[in-house]
Protein backbone atom coordinates (compact mmCIF):
# COMPACT_ATOMS: atom_id res chain seq x y z
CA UNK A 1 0.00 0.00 0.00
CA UNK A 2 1.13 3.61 -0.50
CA UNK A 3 0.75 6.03 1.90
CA UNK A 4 -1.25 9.56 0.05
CA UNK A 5 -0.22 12.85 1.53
CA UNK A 6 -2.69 15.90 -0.03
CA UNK A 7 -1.67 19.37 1.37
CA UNK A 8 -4.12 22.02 -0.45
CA UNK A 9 -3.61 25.22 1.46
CA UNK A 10 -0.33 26.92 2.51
CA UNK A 11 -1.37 26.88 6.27
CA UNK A 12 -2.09 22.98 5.60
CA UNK A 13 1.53 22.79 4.61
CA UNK A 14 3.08 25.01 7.08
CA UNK A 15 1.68 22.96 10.07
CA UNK A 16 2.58 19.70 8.88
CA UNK A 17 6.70 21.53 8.63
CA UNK A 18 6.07 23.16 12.12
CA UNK A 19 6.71 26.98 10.53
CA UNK A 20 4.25 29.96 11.09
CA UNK A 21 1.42 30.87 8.30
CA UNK A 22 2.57 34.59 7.70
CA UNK A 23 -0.03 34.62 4.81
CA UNK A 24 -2.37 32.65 3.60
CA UNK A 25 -1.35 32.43 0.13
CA UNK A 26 2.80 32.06 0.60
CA UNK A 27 5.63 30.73 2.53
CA UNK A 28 8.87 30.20 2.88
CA UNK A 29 9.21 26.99 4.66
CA UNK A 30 12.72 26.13 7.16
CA UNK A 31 12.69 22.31 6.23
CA UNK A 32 15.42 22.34 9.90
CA UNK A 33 12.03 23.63 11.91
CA UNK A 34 9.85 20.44 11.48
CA UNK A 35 9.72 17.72 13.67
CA UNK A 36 11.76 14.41 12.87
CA UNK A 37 9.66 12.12 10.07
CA UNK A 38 9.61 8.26 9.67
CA UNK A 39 7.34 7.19 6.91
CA UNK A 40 6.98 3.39 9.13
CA UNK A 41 5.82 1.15 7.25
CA UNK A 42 5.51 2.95 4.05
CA UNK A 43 7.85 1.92 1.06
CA UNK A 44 6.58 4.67 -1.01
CA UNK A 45 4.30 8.31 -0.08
CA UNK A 46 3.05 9.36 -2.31
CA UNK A 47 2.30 13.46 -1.88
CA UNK A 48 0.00 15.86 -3.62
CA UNK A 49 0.22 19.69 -3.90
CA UNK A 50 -2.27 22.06 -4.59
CA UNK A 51 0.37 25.04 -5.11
CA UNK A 52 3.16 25.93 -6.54
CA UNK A 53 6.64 24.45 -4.91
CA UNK A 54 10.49 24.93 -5.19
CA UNK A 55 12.25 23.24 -3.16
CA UNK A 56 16.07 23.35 -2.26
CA UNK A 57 17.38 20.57 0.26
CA UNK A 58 20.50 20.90 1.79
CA UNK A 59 20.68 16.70 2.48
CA UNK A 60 18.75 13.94 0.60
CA UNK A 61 16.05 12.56 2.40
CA UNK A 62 14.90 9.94 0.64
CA UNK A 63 14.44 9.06 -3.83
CA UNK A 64 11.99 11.76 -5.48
CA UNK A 65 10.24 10.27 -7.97
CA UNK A 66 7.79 11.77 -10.86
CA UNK A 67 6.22 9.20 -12.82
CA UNK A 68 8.21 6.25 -13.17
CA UNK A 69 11.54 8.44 -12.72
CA UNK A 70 13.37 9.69 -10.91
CA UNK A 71 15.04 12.85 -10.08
CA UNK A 72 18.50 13.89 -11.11
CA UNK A 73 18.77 14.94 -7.44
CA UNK A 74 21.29 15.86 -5.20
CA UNK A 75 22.56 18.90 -2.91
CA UNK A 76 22.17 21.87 -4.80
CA UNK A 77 19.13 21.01 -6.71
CA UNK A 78 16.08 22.68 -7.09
CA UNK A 79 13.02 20.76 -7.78
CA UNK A 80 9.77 22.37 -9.04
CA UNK A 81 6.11 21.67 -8.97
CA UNK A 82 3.23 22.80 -10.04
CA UNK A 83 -0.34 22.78 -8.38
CA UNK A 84 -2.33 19.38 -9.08
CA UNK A 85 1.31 17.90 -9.44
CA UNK A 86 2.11 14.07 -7.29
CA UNK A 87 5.83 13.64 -5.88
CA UNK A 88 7.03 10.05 -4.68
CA UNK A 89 9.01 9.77 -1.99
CA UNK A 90 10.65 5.84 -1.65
CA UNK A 91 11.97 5.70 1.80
CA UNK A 92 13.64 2.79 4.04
CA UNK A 93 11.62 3.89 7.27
CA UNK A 94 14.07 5.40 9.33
CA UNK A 95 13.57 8.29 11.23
CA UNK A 96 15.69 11.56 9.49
CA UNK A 97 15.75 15.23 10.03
CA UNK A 98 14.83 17.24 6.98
CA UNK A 99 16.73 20.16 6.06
CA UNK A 100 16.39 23.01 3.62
CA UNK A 101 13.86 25.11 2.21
CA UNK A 102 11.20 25.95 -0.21
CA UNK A 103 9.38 28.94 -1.52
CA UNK A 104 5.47 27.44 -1.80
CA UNK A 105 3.00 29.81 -3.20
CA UNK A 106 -1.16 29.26 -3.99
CA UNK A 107 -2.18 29.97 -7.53
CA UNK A 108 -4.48 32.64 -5.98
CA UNK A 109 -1.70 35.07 -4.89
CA UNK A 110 -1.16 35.40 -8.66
CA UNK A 111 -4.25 36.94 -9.96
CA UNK A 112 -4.23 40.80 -10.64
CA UNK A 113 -0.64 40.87 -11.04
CA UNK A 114 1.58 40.51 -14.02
CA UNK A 115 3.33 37.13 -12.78
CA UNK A 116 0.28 35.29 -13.78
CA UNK A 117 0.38 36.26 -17.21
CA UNK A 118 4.18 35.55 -17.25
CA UNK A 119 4.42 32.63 -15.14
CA UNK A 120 3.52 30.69 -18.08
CA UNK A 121 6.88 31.57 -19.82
CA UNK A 122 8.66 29.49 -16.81
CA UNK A 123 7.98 26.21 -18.66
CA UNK A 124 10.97 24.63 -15.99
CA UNK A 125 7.18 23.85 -14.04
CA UNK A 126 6.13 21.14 -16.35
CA UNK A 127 9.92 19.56 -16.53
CA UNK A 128 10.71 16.28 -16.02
CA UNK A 129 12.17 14.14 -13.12
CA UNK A 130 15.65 14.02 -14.78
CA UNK A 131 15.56 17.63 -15.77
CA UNK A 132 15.62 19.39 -12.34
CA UNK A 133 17.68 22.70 -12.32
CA UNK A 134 21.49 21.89 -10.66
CA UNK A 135 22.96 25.36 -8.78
CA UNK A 136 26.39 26.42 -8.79
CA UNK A 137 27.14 27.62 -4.97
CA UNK A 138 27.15 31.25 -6.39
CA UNK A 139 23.89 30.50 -7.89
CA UNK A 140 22.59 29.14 -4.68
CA UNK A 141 23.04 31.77 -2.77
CA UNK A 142 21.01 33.70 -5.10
CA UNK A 143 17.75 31.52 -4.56
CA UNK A 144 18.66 31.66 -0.54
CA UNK A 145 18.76 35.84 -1.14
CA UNK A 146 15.59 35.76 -2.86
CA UNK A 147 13.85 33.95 -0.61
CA UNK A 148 15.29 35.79 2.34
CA UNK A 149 13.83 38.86 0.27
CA UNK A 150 10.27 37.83 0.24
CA UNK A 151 10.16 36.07 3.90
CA UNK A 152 11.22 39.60 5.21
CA UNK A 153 8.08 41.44 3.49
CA UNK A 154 5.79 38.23 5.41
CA UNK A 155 7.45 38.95 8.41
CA UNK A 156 6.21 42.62 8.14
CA UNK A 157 2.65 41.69 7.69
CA UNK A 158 0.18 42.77 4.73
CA UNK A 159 -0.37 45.91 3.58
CA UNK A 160 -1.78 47.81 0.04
CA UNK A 161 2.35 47.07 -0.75
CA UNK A 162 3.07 43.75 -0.11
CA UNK A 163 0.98 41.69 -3.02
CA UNK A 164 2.97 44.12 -5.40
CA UNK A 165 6.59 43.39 -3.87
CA UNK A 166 6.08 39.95 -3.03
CA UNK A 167 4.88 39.25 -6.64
CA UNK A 168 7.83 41.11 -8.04
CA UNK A 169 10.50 39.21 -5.73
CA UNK A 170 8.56 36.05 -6.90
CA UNK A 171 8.92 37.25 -10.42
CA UNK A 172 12.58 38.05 -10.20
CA UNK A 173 13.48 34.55 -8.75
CA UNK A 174 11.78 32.73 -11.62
CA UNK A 175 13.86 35.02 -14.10
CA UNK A 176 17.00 33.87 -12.13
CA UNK A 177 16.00 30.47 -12.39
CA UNK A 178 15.31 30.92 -16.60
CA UNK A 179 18.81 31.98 -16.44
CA UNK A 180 19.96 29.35 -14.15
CA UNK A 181 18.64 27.11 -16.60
CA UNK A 182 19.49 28.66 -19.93
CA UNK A 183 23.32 28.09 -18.30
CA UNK A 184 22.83 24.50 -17.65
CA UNK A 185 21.57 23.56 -21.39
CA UNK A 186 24.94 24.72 -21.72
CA UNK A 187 27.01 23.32 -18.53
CA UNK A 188 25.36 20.15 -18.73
CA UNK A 189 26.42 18.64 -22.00
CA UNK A 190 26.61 15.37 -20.60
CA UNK A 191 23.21 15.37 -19.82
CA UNK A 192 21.87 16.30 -23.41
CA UNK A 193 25.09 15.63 -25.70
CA UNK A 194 22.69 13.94 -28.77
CA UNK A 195 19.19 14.97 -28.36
CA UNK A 196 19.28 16.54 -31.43
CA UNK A 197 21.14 13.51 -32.81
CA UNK A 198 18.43 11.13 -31.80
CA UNK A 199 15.78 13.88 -32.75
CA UNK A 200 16.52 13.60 -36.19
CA UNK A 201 17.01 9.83 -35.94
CA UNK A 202 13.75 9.35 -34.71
CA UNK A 203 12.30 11.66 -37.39
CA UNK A 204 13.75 10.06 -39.92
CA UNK A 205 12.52 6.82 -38.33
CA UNK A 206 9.52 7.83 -38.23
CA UNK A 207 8.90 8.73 -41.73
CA UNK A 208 10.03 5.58 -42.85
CA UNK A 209 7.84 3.56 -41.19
CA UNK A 210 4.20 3.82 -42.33
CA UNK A 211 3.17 5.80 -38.97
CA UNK A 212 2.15 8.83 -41.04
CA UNK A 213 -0.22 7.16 -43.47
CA UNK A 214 -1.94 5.58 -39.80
CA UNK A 215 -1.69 8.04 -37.51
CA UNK A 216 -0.19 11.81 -38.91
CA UNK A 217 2.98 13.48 -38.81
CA UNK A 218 4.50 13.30 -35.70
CA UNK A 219 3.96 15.80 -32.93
CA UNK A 220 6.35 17.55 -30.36
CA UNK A 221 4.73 15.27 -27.33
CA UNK A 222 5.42 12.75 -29.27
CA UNK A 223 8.69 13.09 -30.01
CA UNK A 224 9.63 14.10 -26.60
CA UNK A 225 7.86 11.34 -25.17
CA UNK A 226 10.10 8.47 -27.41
CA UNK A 227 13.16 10.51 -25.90
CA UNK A 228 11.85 10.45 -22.56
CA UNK A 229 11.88 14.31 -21.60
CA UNK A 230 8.63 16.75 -20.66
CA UNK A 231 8.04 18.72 -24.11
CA UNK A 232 8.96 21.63 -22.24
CA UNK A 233 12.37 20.46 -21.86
CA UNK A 234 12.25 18.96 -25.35
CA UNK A 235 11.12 22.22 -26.47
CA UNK A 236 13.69 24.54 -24.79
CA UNK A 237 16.30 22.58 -25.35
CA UNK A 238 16.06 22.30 -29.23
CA UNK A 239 15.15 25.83 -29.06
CA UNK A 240 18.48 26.66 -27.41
CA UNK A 241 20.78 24.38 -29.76
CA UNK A 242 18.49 25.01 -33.00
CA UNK A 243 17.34 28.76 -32.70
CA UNK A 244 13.96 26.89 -34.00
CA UNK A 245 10.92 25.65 -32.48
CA UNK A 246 10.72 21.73 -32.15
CA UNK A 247 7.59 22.35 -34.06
CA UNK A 248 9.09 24.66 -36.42
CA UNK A 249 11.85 21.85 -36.31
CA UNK A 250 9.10 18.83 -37.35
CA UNK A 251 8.21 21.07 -40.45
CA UNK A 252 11.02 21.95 -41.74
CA UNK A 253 11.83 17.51 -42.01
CA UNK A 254 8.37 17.58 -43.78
CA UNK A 255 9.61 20.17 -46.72
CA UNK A 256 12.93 18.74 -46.74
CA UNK A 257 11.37 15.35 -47.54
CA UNK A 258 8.74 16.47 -49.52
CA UNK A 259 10.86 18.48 -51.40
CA UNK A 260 12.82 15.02 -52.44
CA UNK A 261 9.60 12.76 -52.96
CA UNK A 262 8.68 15.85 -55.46
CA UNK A 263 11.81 15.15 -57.55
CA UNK A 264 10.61 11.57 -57.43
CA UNK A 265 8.83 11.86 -60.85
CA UNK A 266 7.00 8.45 -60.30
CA UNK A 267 4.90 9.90 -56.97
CA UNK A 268 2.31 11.86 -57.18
CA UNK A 269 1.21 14.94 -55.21
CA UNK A 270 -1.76 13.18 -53.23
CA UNK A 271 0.76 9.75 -52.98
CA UNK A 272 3.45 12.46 -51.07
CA UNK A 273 1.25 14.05 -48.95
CA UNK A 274 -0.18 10.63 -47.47
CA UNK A 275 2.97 9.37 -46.78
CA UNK A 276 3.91 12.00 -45.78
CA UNK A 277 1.10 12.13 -42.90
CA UNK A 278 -1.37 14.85 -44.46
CA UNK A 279 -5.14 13.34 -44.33
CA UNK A 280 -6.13 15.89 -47.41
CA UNK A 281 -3.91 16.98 -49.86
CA UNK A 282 -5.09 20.25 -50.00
CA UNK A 283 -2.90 20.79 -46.74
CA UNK A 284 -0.22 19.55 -47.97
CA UNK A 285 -0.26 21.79 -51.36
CA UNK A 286 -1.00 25.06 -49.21
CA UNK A 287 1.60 24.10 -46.71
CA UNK A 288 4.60 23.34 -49.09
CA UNK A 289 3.06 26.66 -50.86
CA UNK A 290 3.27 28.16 -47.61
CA UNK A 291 6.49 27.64 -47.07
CA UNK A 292 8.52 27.23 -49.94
CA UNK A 293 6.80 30.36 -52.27
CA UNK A 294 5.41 27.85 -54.88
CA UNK A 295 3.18 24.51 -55.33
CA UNK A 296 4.61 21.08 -55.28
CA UNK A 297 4.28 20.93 -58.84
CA UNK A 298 5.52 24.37 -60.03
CA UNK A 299 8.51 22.98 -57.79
CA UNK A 300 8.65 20.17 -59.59
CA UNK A 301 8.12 21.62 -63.03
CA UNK A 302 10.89 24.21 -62.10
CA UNK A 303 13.38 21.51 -61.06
C-alpha cells in the first residue's frame, strides 16, 4: 500500500513543517524547523500539492520520484512543482531530520498581477524528473537571497504594498532560475550531448515507417515522449541548440522530404502528402506553398 499525503492550502503545509502561516497564500518553509519524520511502514508516499513548490534541500532525504523516474537529485538542486502535481518519496523507514527550504506559493496570490500572465513563460514547471535545475554555490546563494527577500516582506505583515513586492520578488526569482537554466543547457552537456542527434534519428525513423499514413505526422509530445523528456524540456532545449521551435523543427523535415519525394517523378502529389502524414492533400499543397513560395508541382516543373 502507499501512503497519500494531499496538502491544499499553505497553512495545511506550514503545520505539517512546524513553521508559522505569515499569509495565507505564501511561505517560505525552514525544512530544519519540522519535527523528525519516519514514513513506518511505508515503502513509497506518495504526496500531492495544490500550489506551486520549489524546493532546495540541503541533504537527501529519501528518492523523489515523478512518474516512473526519478530525479537527477542531489545537494544543490532545485526541484519544481506545479499545483495538481504528485511527488514520490521511496523511503527505508528510518527516522531523518529534513533540512532546507522551499518557496510554496497558492495559484491565488497570482491573480491581478503581471506574474500570472508571465508565469507561463517558466515552462521549468512542467519539466521532467531528470531535468531538475542543478545550482552552482554562487547561484545558490542567489535563490537563498531571494527567498530571504520575500520572507522579510511576510514577516512585516500585509499591507496595500506587499501583493505588489512579493509578486515582483517572486517574479525576479523565476527570471534567475530561466537563467539558471538557460546556463545548464549549456554546462550540462553530458546530460543532453545527442538529443538533437536522436531527434533527427527518430524523425527520420519515423517517416520511414508507415506511422504517417496511420496516424499523422508526428507531434512535439510525441517526439519528446520516445526521448523520454517533458516537451517543455524537449522544447527549450532544441530551441536553445536550433534557434527553431521543435515544431518549427518537425516542419522543416516535412519540406525537406517532400521536397525530395517531389523530384521523385513516379509519386504523385496526393501519394506524397499521405505518406507524408497529411489526411487531405489540399494541406499539404497550401503548406509546401506556404512555405517554400510555390506549389509542389511548379517545384517540380521548375526543377
Amino acid at each position: 500500500m502507499h501512503k497519500v499525503v494531499q496538502f491544499n492550502t499553505i497553512s495545511e503545509y506550514n503545520t505539517f513543517n512546524n513553521n508559522p502561516t505569515l499569509h495565507p497564500l505564501i511561505s517560505v518553509i525552514d525544512f530544519s524547523k519540522a519535527n523528525e519524520r519516519s514514513w513506518e511502514g511505508e515503502k513509497i508516499v506518495k504526496i500531492y500539492y495544490g500550489f506551486y513548490c520549489i524546493f532546495l534541500k540541503d541533504i537527501k532525504c529519501g528518492d523523489l520520484r515523478y512518474g516512473c523516474n526519478y530525479y537527477d537529485y542531489q545537494e544543490g538542486t532545485l526541484v519544481f512543482v506545479a499545483p495538481g502535481q504528485v511527488m514520490e518519496i521511496e523511503t527505508d523507514g528510518k527516522v531523518y531530520q529534513p533540512k532546507g527550504y522551499a518557496l510554496v506559493f497558492h495559484p491565488d496570490l497570482l491573480h491581478g498581477t503581471s506574474l500570472l500572465k508571465n508565469n507561463t513563460e517558466h515552462t521549468f514547471f512542467s519539466y521532467k524528473v531528470n531535468e531538475a535545475l542543478h545550482l552552482s554555490e554562487k547561484e545558490r546563494q542567489i535563490v537563498l537571497d531571494s527567498f530571504s527577500k520575500i520572507e522579510y516582506e511576510l514577516q512585516l505583515g500585509v499591507d496595500k504594498h506587499s501583493k505588489k513586492l512579493i509578486a515582483s520578488n517572486i517574479a525576479l526569482f523565476l527570471n534567475y532560475c530561466d537563467r539558471f537554466y538557460d546556463r545548464q543547457f549549456i554546462t550540462r552537456e553530458n546530460v543532453n550531448r545527442g538529443i538533437l542527434e536522436k531527434f533527427e534519428t527518430l524523425l527520420n525513423t519515423y517517416f520511414s515507417s508507415d506511422k504517417p499514413t496511420s496516424i499523422g505526422f508526428p507531434s512535439v509530445a510525441y517526439c519528446a515522449d520516445e526521448l523520454h523528456l517533458s516537451a517543455n524540456y524537449f522544447g527549450d532545449l532544441i530551441k536553445k541548440e536550433t534557434g527553431k521551435s521543435a515544431q518549427e523543427y518537425i516542419q522543416n523535415k516535412i519540406i525537406t522530404l517532400a521536397k525530395n519525394r517531389i523530384l521523385e517523378d513516379h509519386l504523385s502529389v496526393n501519394e506524397i502528402a499521405y505518406e507524408l502524414g497529411f489526411k487531405y492533400p489540399q494541406h499539404f499543397s497550401r503548406f509546401f506553398r506556404q512555405r517554400v513560395g510555390a506549389t509542389p508541382n511548379e517545384y517540380r516543373n521548375s526543377n
